[in-house]
PDB file of N, CA and C in Angstrom:
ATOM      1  N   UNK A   1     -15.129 -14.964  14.955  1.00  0.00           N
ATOM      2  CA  UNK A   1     -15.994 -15.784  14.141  1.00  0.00           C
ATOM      3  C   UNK A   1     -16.358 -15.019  12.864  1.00  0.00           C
ATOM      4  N   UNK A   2     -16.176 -15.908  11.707  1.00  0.00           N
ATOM      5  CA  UNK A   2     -16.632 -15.213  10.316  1.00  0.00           C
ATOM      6  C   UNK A   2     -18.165 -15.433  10.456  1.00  0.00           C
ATOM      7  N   UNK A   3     -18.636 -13.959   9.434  1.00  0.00           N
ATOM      8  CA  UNK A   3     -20.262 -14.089   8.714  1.00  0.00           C
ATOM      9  C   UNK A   3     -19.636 -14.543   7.375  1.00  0.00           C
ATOM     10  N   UNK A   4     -20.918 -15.016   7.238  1.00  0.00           N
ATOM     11  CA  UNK A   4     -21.164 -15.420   5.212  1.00  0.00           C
ATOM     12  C   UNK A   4     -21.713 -15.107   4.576  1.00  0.00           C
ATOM     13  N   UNK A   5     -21.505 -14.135   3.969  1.00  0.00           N
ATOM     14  CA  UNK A   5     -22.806 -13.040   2.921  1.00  0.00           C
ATOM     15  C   UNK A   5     -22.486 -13.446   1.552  1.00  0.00           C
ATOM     16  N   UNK A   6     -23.966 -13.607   1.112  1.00  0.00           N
ATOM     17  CA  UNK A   6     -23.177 -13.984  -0.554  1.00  0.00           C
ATOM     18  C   UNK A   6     -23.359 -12.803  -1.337  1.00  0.00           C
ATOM     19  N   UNK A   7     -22.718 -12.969  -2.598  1.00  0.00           N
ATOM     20  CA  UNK A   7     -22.368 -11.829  -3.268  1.00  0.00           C
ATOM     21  C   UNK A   7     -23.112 -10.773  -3.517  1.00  0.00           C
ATOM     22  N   UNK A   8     -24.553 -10.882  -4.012  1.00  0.00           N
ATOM     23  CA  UNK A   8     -25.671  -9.910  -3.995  1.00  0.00           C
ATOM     24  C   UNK A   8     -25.469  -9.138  -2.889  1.00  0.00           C
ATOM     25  N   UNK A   9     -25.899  -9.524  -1.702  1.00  0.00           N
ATOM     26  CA  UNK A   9     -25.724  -9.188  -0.269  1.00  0.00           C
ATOM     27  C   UNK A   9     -24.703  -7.931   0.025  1.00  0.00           C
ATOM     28  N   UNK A  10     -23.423  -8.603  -0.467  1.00  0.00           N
ATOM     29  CA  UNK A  10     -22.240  -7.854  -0.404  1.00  0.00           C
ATOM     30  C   UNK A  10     -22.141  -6.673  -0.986  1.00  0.00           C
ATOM     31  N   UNK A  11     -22.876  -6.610  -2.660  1.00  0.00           N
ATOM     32  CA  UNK A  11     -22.991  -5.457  -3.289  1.00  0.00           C
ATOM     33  C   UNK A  11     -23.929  -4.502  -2.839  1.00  0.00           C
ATOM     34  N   UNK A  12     -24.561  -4.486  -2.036  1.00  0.00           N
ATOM     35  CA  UNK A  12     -26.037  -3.797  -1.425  1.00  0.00           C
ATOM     36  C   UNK A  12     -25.266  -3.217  -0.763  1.00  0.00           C
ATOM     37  N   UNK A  13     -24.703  -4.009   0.370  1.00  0.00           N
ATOM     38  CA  UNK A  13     -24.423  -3.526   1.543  1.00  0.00           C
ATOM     39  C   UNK A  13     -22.865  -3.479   2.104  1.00  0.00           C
ATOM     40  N   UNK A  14     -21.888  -3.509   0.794  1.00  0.00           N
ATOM     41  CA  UNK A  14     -20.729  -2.997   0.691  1.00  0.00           C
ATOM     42  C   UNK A  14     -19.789  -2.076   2.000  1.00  0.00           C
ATOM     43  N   UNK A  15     -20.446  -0.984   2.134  1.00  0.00           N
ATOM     44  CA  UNK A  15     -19.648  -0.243   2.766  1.00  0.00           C
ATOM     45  C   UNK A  15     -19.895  -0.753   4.232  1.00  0.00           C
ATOM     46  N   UNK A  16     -21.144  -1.158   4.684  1.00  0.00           N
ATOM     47  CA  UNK A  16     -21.338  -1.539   5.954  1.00  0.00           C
ATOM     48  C   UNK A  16     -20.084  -2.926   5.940  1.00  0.00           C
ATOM     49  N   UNK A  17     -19.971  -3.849   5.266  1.00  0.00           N
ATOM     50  CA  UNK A  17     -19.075  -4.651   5.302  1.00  0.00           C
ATOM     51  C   UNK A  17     -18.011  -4.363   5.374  1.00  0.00           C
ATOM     52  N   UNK A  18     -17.478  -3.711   4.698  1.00  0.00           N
ATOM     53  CA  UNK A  18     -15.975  -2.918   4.698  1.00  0.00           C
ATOM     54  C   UNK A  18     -16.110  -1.930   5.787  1.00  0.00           C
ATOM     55  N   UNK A  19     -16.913  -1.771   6.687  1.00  0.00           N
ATOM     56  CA  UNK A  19     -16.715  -0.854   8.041  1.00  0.00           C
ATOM     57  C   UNK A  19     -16.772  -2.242   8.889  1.00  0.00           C
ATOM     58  N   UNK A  20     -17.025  -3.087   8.900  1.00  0.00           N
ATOM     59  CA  UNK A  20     -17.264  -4.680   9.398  1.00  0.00           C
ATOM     60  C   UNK A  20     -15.790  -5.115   9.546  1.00  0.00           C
ATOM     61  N   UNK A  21     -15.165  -5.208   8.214  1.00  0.00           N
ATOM     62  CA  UNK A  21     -13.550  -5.917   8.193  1.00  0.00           C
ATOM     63  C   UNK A  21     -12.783  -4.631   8.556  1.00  0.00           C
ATOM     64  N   UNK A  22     -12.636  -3.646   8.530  1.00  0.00           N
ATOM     65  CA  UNK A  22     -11.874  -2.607   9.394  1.00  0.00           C
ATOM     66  C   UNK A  22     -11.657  -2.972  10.542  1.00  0.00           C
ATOM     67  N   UNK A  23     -13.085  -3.295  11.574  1.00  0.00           N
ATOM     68  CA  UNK A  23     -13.017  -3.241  12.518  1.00  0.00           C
ATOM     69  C   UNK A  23     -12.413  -4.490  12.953  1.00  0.00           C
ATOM     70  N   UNK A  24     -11.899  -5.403  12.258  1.00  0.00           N
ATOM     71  CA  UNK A  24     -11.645  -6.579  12.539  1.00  0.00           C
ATOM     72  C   UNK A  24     -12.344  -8.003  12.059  1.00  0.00           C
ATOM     73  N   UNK A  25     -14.265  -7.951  11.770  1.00  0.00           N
ATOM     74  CA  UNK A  25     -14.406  -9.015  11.544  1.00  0.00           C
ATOM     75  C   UNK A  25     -14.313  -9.349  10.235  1.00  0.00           C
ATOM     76  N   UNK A  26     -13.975 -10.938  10.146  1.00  0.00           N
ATOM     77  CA  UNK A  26     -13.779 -11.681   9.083  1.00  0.00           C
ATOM     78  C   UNK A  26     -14.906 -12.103   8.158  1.00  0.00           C
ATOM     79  N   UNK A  27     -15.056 -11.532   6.724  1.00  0.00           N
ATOM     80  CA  UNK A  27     -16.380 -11.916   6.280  1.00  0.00           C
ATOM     81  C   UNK A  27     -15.931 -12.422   5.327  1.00  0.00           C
ATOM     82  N   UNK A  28     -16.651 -13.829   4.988  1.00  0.00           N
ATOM     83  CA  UNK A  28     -16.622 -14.790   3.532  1.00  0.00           C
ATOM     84  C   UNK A  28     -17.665 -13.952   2.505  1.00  0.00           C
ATOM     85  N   UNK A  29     -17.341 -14.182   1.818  1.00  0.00           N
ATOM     86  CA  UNK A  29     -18.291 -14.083   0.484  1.00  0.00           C
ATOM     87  C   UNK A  29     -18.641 -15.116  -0.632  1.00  0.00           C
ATOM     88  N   UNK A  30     -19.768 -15.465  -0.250  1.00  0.00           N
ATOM     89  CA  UNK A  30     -19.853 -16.895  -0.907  1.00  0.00           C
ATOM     90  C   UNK A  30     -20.701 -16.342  -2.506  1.00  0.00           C
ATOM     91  N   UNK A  31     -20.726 -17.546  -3.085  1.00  0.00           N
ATOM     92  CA  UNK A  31     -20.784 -17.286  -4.492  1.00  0.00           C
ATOM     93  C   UNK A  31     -21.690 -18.961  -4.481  1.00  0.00           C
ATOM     94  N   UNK A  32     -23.261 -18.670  -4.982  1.00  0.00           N
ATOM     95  CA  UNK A  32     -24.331 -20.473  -4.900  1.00  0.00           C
ATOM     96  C   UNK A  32     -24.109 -21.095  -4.094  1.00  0.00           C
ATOM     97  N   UNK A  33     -23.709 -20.244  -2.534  1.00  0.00           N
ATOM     98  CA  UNK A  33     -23.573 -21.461  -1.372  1.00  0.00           C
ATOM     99  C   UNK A  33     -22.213 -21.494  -1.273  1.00  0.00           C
ATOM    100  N   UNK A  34     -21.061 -21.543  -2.003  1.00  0.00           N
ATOM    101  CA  UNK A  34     -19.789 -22.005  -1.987  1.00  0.00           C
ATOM    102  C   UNK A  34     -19.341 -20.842  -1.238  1.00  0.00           C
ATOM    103  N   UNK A  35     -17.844 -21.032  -0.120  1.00  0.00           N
ATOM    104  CA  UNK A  35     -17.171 -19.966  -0.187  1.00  0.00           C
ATOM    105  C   UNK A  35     -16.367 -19.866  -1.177  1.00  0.00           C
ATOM    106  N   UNK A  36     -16.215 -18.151  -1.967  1.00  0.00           N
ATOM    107  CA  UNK A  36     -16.085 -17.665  -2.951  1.00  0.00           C
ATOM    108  C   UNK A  36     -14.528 -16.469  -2.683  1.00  0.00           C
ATOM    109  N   UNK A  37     -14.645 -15.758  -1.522  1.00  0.00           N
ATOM    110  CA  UNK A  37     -13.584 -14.813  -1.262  1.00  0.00           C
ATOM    111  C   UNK A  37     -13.437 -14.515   0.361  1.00  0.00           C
ATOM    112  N   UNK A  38     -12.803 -13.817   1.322  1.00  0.00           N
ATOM    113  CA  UNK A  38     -12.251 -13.521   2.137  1.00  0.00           C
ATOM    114  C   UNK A  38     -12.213 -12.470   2.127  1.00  0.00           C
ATOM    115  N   UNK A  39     -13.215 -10.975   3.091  1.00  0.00           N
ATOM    116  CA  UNK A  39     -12.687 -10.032   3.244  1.00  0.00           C
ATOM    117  C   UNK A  39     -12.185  -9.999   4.486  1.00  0.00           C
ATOM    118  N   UNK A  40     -10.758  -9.531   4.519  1.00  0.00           N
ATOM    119  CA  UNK A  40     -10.428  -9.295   6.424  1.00  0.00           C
ATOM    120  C   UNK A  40      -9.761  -7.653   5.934  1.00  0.00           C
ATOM    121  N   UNK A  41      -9.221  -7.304   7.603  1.00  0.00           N
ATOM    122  CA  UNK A  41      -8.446  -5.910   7.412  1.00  0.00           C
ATOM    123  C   UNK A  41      -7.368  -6.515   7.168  1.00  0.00           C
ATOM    124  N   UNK A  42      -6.711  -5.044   6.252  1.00  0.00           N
ATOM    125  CA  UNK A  42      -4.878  -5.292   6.162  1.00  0.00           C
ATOM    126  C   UNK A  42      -3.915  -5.270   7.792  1.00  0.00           C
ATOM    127  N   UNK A  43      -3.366  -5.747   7.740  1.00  0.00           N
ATOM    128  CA  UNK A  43      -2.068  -5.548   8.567  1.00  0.00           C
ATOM    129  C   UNK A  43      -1.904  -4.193   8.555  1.00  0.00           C
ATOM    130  N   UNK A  44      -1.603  -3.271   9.746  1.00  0.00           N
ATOM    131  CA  UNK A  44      -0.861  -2.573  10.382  1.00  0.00           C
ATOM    132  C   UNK A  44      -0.130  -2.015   9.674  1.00  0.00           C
ATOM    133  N   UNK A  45       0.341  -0.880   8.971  1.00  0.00           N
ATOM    134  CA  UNK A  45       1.272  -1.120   8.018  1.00  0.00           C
ATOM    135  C   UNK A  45       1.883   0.174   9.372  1.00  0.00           C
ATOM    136  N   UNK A  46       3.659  -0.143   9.832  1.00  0.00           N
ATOM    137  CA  UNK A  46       4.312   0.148  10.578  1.00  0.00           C
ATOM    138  C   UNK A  46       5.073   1.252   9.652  1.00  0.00           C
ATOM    139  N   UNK A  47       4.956   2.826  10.118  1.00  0.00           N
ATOM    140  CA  UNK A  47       6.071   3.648   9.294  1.00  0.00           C
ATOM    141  C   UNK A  47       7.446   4.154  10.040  1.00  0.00           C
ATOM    142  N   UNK A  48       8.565   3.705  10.103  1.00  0.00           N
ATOM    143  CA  UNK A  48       9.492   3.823  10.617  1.00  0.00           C
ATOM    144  C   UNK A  48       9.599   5.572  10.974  1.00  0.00           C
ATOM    145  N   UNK A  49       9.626   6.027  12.308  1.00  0.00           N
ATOM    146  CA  UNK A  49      10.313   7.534  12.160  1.00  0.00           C
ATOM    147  C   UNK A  49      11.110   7.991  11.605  1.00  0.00           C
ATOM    148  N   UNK A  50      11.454   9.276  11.267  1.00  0.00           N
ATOM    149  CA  UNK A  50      12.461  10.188  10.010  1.00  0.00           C
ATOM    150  C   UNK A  50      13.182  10.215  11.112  1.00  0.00           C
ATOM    151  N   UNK A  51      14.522  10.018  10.762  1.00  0.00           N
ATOM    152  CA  UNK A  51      15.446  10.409  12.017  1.00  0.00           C
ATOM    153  C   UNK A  51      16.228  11.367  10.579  1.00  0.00           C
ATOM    154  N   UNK A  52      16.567  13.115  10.933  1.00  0.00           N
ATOM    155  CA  UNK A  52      16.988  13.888  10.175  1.00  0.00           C
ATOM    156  C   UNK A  52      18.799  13.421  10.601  1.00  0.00           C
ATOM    157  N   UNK A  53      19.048  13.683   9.667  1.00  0.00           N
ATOM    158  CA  UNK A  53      21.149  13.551   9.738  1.00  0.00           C
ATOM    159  C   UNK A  53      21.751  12.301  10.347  1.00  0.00           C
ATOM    160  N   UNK A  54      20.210  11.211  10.009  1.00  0.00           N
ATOM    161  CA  UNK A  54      20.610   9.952  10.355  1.00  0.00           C
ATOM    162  C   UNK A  54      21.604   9.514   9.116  1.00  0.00           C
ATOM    163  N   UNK A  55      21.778  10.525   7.799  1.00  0.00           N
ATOM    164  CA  UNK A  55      22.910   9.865   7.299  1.00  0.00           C
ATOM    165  C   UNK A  55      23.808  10.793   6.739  1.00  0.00           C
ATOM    166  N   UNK A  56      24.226  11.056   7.592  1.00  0.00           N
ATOM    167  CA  UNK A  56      24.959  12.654   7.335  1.00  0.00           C
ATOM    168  C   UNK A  56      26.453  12.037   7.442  1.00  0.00           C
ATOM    169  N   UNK A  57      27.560  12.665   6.468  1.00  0.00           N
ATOM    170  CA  UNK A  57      28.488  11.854   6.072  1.00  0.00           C
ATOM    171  C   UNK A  57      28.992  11.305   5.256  1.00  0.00           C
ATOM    172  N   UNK A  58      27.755  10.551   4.636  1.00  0.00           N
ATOM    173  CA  UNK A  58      27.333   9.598   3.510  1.00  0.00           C
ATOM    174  C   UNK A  58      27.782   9.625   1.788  1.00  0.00           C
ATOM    175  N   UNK A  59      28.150  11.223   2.025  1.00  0.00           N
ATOM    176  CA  UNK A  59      27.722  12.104   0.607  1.00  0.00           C
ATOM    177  C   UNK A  59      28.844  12.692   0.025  1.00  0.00           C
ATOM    178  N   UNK A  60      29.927  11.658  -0.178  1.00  0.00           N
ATOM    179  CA  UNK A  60      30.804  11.890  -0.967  1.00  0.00           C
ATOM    180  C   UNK A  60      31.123  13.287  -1.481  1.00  0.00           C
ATOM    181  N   UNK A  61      32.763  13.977  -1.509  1.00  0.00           N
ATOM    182  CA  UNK A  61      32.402  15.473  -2.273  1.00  0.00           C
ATOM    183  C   UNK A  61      32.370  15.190  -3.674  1.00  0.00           C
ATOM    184  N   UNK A  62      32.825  14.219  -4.127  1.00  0.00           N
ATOM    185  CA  UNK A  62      32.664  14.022  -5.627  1.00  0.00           C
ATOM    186  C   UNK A  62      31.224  14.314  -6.429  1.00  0.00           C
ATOM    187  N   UNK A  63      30.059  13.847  -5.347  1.00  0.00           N
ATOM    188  CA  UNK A  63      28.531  14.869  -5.574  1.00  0.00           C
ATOM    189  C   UNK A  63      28.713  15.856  -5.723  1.00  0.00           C
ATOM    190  N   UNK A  64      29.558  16.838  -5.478  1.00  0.00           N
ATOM    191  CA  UNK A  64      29.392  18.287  -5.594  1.00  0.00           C
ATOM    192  C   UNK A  64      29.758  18.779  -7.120  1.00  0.00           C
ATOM    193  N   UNK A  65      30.656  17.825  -7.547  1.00  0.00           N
ATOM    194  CA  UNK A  65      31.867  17.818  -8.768  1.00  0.00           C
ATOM    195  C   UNK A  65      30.820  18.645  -9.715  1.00  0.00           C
ATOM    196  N   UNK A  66      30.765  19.791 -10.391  1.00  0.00           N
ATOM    197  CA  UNK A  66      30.150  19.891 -11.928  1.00  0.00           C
ATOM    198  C   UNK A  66      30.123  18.634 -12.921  1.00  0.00           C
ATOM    199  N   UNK A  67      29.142  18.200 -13.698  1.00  0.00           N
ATOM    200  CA  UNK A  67      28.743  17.219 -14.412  1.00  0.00           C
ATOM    201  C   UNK A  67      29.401  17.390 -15.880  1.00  0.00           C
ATOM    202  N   UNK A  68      30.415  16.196 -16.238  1.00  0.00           N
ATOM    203  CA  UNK A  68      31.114  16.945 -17.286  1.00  0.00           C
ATOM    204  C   UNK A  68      30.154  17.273 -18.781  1.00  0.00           C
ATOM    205  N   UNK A  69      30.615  18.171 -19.277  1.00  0.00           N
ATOM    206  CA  UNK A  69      29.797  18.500 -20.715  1.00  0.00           C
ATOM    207  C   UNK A  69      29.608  17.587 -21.178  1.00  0.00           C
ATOM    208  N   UNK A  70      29.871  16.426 -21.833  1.00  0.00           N
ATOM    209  CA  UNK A  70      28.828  15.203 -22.428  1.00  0.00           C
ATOM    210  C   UNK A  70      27.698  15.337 -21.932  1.00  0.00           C
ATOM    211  N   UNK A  71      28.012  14.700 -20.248  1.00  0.00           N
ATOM    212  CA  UNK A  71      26.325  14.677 -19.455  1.00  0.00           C
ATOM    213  C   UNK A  71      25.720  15.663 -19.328  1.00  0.00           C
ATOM    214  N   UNK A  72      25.878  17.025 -19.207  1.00  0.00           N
ATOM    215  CA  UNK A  72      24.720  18.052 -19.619  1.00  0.00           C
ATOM    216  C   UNK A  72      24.627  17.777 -20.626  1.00  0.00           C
ATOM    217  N   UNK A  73      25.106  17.313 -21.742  1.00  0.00           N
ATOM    218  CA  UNK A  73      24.646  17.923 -23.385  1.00  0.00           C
ATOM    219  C   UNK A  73      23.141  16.162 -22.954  1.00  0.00           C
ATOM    220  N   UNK A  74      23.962  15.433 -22.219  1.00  0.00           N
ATOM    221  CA  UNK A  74      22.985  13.918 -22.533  1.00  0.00           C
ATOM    222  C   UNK A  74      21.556  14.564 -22.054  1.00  0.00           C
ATOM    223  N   UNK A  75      21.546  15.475 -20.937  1.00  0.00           N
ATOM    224  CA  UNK A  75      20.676  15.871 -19.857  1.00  0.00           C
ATOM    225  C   UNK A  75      19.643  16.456 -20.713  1.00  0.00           C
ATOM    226  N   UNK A  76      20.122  17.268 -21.736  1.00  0.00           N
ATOM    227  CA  UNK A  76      19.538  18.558 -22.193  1.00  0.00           C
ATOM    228  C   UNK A  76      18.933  18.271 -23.135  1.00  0.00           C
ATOM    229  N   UNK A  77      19.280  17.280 -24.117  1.00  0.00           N
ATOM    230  CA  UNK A  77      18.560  16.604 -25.493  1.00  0.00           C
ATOM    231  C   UNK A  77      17.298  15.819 -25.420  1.00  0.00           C
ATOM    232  N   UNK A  78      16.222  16.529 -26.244  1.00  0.00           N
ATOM    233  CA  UNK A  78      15.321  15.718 -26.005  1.00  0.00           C
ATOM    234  C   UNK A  78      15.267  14.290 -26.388  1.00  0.00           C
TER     235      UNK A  78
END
């Protein structure tokens, strides 16, 4: 269930609200009675594990090649 705090409210007591939608609840923020905004928490944000020499292979020897003199001279110019 959402609360409805209007905006004054919200600026006072800010951080208690934002420790409020962390935890899950849903708070409106109304603006002369109207609802005005929606604070909820973000989504989960999921970080995939590092798998090391998951792309080992990949890396062409032509990467290794020295960069011909044009492209250093391009590299080097301010």
């Amino acid at each position: 269930m959402a609360i409805t705090v209007n905006v004054h409210e919200a600026k006072t007591q800010f951080s208690r609200l934002l420790e409020q939608a962390h935890a899950g609840q849903e708070i409106i923020l109304s603006k002369a009675g109207k609802p005005y905004a929606r604070m909820v928490p973000l989504a989960q944000q999921h970080t995939p594990r590092r798998m090391p020499g998951r792309l080992a292979g990949h890396i062409d020897e032509a990467f290794f090649e020295p960069l011909p003199d044009a492209e250093l001279d391009a590299w080097e110019k301010p």
